[in-house]
Protein backbone atom coordinates (compact mmCIF):
# COMPACT_ATOMS: atom_id res chain seq x y z
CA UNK A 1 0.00 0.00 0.00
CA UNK A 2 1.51 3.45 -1.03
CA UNK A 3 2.33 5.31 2.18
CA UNK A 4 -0.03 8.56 1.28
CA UNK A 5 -3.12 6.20 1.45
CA UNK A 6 -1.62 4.68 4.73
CA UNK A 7 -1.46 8.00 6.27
CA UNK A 8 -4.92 8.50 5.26
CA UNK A 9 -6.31 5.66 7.38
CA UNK A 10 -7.71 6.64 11.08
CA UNK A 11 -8.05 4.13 13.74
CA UNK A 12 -10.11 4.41 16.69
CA UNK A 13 -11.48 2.17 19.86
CA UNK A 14 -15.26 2.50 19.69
CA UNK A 15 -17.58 2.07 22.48
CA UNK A 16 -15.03 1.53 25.27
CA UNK A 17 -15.90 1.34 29.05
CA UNK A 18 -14.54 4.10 31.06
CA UNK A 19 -11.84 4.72 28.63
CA UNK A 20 -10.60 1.44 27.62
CA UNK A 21 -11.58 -1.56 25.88
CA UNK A 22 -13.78 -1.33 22.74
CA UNK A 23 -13.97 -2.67 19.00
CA UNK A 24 -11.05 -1.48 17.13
CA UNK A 25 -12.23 0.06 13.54
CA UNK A 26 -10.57 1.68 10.80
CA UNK A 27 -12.27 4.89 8.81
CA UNK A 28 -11.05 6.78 5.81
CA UNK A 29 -12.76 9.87 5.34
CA UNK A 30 -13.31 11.48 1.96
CA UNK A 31 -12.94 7.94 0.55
CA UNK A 32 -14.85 9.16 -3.02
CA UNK A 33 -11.36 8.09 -5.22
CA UNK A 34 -10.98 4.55 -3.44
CA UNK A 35 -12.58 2.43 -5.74
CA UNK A 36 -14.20 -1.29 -4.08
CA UNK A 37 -10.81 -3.47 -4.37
CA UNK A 38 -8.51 -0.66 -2.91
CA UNK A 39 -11.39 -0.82 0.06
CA UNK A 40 -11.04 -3.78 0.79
CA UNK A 41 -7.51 -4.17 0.40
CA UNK A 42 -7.67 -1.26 3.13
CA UNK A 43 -9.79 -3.56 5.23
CA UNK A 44 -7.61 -5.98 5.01
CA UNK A 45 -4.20 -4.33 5.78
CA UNK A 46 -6.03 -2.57 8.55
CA UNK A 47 -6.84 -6.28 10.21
CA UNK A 48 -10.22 -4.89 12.13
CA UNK A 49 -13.65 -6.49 11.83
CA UNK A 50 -14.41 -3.49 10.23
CA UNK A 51 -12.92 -0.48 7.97
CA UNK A 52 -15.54 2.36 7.49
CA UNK A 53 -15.23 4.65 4.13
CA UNK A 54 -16.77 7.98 3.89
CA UNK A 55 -17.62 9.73 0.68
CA UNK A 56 -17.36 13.70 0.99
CA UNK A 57 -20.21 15.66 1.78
CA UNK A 58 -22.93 15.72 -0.98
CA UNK A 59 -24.61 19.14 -1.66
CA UNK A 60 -27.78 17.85 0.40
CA UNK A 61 -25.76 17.49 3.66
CA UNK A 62 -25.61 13.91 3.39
CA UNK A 63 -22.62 11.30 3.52
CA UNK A 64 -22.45 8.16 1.77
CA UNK A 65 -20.68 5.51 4.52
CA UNK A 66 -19.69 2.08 3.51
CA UNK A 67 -17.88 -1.27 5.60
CA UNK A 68 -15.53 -3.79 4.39
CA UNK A 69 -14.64 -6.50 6.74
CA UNK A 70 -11.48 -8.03 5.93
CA UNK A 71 -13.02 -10.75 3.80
CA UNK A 72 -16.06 -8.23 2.12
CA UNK A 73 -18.28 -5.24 2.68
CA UNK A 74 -20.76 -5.55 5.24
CA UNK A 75 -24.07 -4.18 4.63
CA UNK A 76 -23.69 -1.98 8.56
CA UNK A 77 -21.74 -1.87 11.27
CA UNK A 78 -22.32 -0.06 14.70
CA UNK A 79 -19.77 0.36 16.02
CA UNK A 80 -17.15 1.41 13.19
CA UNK A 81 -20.69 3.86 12.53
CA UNK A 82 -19.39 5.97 15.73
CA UNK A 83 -15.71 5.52 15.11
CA UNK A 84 -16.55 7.84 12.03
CA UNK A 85 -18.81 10.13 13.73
CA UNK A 86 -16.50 10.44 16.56
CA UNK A 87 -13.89 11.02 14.17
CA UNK A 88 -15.71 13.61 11.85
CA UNK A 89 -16.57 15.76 15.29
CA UNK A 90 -13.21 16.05 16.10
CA UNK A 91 -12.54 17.53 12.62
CA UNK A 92 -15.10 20.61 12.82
CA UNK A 93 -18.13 18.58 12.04
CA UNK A 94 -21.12 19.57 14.25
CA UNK A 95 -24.96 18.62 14.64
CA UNK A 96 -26.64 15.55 13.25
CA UNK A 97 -24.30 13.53 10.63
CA UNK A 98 -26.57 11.99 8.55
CA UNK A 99 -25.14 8.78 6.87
CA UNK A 100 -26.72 6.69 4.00
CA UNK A 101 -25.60 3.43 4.41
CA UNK A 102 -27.02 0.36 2.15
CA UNK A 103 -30.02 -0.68 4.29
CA UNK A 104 -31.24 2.93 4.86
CA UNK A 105 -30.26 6.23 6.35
CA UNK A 106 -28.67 6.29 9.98
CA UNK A 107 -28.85 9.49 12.14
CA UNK A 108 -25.79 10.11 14.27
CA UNK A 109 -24.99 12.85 16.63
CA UNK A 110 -22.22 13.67 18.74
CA UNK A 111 -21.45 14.75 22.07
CA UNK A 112 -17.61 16.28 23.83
CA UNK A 113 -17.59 15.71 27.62
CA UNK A 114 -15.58 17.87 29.26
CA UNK A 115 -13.32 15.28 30.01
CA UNK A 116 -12.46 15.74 26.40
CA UNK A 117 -14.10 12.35 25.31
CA UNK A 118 -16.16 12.19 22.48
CA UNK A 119 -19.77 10.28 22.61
CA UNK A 120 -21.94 9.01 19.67
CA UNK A 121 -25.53 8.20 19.74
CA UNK A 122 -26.92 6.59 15.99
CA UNK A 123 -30.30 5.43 14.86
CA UNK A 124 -30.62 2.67 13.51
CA UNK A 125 -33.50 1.73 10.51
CA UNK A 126 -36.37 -0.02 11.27
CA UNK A 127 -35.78 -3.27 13.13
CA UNK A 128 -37.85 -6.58 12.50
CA UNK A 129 -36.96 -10.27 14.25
CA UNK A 130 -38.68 -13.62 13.31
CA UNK A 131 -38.40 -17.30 15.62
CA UNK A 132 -35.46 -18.83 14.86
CA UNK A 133 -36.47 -22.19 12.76
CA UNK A 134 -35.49 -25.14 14.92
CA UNK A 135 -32.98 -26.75 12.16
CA UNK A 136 -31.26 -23.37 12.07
CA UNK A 137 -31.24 -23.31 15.87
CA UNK A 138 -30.15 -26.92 16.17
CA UNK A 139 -26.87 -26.58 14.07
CA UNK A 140 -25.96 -23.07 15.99
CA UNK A 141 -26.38 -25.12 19.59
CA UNK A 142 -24.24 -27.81 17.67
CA UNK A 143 -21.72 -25.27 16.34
CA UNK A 144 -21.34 -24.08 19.89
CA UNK A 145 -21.50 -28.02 21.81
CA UNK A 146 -24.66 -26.91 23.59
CA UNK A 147 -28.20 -28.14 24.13
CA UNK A 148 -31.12 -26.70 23.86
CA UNK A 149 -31.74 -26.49 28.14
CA UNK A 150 -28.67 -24.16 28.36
CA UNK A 151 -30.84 -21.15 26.54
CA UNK A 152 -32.57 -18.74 28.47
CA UNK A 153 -36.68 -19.71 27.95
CA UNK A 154 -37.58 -16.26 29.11
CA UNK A 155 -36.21 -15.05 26.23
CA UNK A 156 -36.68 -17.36 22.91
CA UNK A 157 -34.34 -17.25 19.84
CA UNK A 158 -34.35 -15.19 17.18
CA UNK A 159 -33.20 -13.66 14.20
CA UNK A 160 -33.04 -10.14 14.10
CA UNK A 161 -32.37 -7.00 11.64
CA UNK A 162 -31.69 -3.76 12.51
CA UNK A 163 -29.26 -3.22 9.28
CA UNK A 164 -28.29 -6.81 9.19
CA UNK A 165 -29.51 -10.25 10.41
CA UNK A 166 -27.93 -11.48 13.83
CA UNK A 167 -29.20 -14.60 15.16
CA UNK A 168 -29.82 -13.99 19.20
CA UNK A 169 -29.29 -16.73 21.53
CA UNK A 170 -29.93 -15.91 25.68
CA UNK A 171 -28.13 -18.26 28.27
CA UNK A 172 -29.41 -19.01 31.08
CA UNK A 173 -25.91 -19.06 32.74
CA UNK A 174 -22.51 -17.38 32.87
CA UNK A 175 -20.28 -19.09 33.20
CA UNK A 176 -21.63 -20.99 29.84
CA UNK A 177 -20.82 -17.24 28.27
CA UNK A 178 -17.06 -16.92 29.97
CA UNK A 179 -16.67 -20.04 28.33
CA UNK A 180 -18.23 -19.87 24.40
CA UNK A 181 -15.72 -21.64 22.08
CA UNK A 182 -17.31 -22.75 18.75
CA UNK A 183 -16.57 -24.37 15.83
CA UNK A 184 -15.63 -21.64 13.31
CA UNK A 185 -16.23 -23.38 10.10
CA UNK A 186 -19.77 -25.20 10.90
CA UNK A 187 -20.62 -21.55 12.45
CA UNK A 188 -19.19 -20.14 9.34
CA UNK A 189 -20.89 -22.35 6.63
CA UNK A 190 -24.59 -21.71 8.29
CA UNK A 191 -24.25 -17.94 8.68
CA UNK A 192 -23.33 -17.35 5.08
CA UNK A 193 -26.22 -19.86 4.18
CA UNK A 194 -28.45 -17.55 6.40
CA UNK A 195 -26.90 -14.06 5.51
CA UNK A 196 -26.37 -13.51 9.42
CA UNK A 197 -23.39 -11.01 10.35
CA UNK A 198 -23.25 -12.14 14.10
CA UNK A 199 -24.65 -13.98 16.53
CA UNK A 200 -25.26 -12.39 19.57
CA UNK A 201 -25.61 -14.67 22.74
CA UNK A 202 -26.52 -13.30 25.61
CA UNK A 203 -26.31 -13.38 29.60
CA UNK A 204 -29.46 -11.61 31.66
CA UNK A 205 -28.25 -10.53 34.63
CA UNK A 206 -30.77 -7.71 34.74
CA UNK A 207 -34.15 -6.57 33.02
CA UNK A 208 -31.89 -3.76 31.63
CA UNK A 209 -28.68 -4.84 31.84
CA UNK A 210 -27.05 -7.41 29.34
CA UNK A 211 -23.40 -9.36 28.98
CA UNK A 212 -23.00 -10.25 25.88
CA UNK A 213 -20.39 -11.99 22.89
CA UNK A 214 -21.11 -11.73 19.03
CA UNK A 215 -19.22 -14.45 17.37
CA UNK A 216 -18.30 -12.89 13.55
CA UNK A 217 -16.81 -15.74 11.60
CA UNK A 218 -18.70 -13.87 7.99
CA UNK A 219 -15.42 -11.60 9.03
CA UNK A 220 -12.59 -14.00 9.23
CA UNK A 221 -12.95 -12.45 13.00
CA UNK A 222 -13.79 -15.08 15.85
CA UNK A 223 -15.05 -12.70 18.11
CA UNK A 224 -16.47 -8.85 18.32
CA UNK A 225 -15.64 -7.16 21.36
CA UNK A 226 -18.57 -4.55 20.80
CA UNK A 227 -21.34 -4.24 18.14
CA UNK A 228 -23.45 -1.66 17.35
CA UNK A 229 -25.38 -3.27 15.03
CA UNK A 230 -26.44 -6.45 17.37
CA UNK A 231 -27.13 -3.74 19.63
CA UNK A 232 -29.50 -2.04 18.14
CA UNK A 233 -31.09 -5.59 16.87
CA UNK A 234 -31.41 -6.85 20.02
CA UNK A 235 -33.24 -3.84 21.41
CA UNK A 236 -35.80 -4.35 18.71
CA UNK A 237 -36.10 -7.69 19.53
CA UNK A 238 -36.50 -6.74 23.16
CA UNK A 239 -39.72 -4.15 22.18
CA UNK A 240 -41.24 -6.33 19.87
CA UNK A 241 -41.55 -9.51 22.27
CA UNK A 242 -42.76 -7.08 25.29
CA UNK A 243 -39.26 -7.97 27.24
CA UNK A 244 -38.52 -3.96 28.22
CA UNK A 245 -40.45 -1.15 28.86
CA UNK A 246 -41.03 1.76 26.55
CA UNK A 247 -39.21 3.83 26.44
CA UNK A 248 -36.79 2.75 27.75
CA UNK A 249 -32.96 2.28 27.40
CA UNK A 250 -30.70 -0.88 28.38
CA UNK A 251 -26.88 -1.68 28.84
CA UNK A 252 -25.34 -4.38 26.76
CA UNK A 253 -21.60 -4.84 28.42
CA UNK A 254 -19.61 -6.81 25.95
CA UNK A 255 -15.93 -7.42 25.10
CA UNK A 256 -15.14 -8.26 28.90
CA UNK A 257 -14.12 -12.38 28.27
CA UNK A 258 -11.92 -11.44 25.24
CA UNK A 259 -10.29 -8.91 27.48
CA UNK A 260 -11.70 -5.29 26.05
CA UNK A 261 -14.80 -4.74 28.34
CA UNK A 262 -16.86 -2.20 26.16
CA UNK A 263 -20.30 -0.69 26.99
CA UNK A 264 -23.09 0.03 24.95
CA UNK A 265 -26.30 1.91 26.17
CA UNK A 266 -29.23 1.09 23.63
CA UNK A 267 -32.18 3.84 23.89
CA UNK A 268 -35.47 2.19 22.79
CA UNK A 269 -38.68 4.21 21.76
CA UNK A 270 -41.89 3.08 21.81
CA UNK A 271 -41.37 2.98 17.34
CA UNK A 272 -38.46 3.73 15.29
CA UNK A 273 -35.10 3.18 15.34
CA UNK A 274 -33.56 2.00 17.74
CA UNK A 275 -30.63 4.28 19.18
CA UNK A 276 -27.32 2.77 20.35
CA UNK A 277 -24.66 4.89 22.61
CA UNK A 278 -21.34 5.12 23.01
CA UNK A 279 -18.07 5.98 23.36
CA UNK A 280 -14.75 6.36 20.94
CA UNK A 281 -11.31 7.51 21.06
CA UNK A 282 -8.52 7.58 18.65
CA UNK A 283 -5.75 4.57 18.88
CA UNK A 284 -2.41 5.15 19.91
């Protein structure tokens, strides 16, 4: 890679806990000359789950934003979403950023603490989430050696889309979480037979208050340590089954088994989007 497109590539730690922590993502901004294979060869020398590109502003306010995992582009991604906001704000832009990604338009403002951190909330489009089909469900428990009496029953298994499909799985223990291992290629065949980015298992140790790990093999990545776009999934699939009250807001802490504890604070409204919170700060 020539060394004036290296320098052009930002990296950031989004939605960290208290500082530290968080899903490493890559974002080039005014990424309008960087045609699809230099993307993704970007993606790929960056080594994140996700590289976010950002097209100049357009004469209607708007930015086009785009996400190559190392393997592909990814239809959205959360968390890279407020690595580029985060990084945009601390470049002179202000208000709401306003991002057209390819499921839909995604909202995003920013905050700056006085701390000097910088704080992202987006919106995410419409969510939707179906039952799981029990074949589906039976070779994700295989994939990951468990039965069906480890899940959760208070909270059943779905699929669910708030940008992309994540298949969510609840445990009814912990310690069953600390210790997810999985085997990457049977995981990997049925996700890209089902078009799902992550899977996002789950731990309830609260009515509002979540651990969770997202297992990305679609990214040649074993593990996320925080993602947006789950996030904002899983809170629609929380409204539409009746399993929080609205409004209301939850906190998904994620990251914390794979060593990078990151937090995620997921407003959800009684319709709409669902909004996802949180925080990001440049690396090294």
């Amino acid at each position: 890679m020539n060394p004036a497109l290296e320098a052009r590539i930002l990296r950031y730690a989004a939605l960290t806990d208290g500082g530290s922590g968080g899903n490493p993502a890559g974002v080039v901004l005014d990424a309008d000359d960087l045609d699809d294979a230099t993307r993704l060869a970007v993606a790929a020398r960056v080594g994140y789950s996700e590289t976010a590109f950002v097209d100049a502003q357009r004469p209607d306010g708007t930015y086009r934003l785009r996400y190559f995992s190392p393997r592909a582009e990814v239809d959205f991604c959360g968390h890279a979403t407020i690595a580029t906001a985060v990084a945009m704000a601390e470049r002179g832009a202000s208000g709401t950023l306003l991002f057209d990604t390819r499921p839909g338009r995604v909202e995003v403002g920013t905050t700056h603490a006085p701390d000097g951190a910088h704080t992202a909330t987006l919106t995410s489009v419409a969510t939707r989430t179906r039952p799981a089909e029990p074949e589906e469900l039976t070779r994700a428990l295989t994939a990951f050696g468990w039965t069906a009496d480890e899940l959760d029953p208070r909270y059943p298994s779905h699929v669910s889309y708030a940008g992309n499909d994540h298949l969510v799985l609840a445990l009814r223990e912990r310690r069953t979480l600390a210790a997810l291992e999985y085997d990457f290629a049977a995981l990997a065949a049925l996700m890209a037979e089902r078009m799902w980015t992550t899977v996002h298992v789950v731990w309830v140790q609260a009515r509002d208050l979540f651990h969770a790990r997202d297992p990305f093999p679609p990214g040649g990545v074993v593990e996320d340590p925080a993602t947006g776009a789950a996030a904002a999934a899983f809170g629609g699939y929380l409204r539409e089954l009746g399993l929080v009250d609205v409004p209301g807001e939850v906190t998904i802490l994620q990251g914390a088994d794979m060593g990078r504890p990151s937090r995620l604070t997921v407003g959800i409204p009684a319709d709409g989007g669902i909004l996802v919170t949180g925080a990001a700060a440049p690396i090294g």
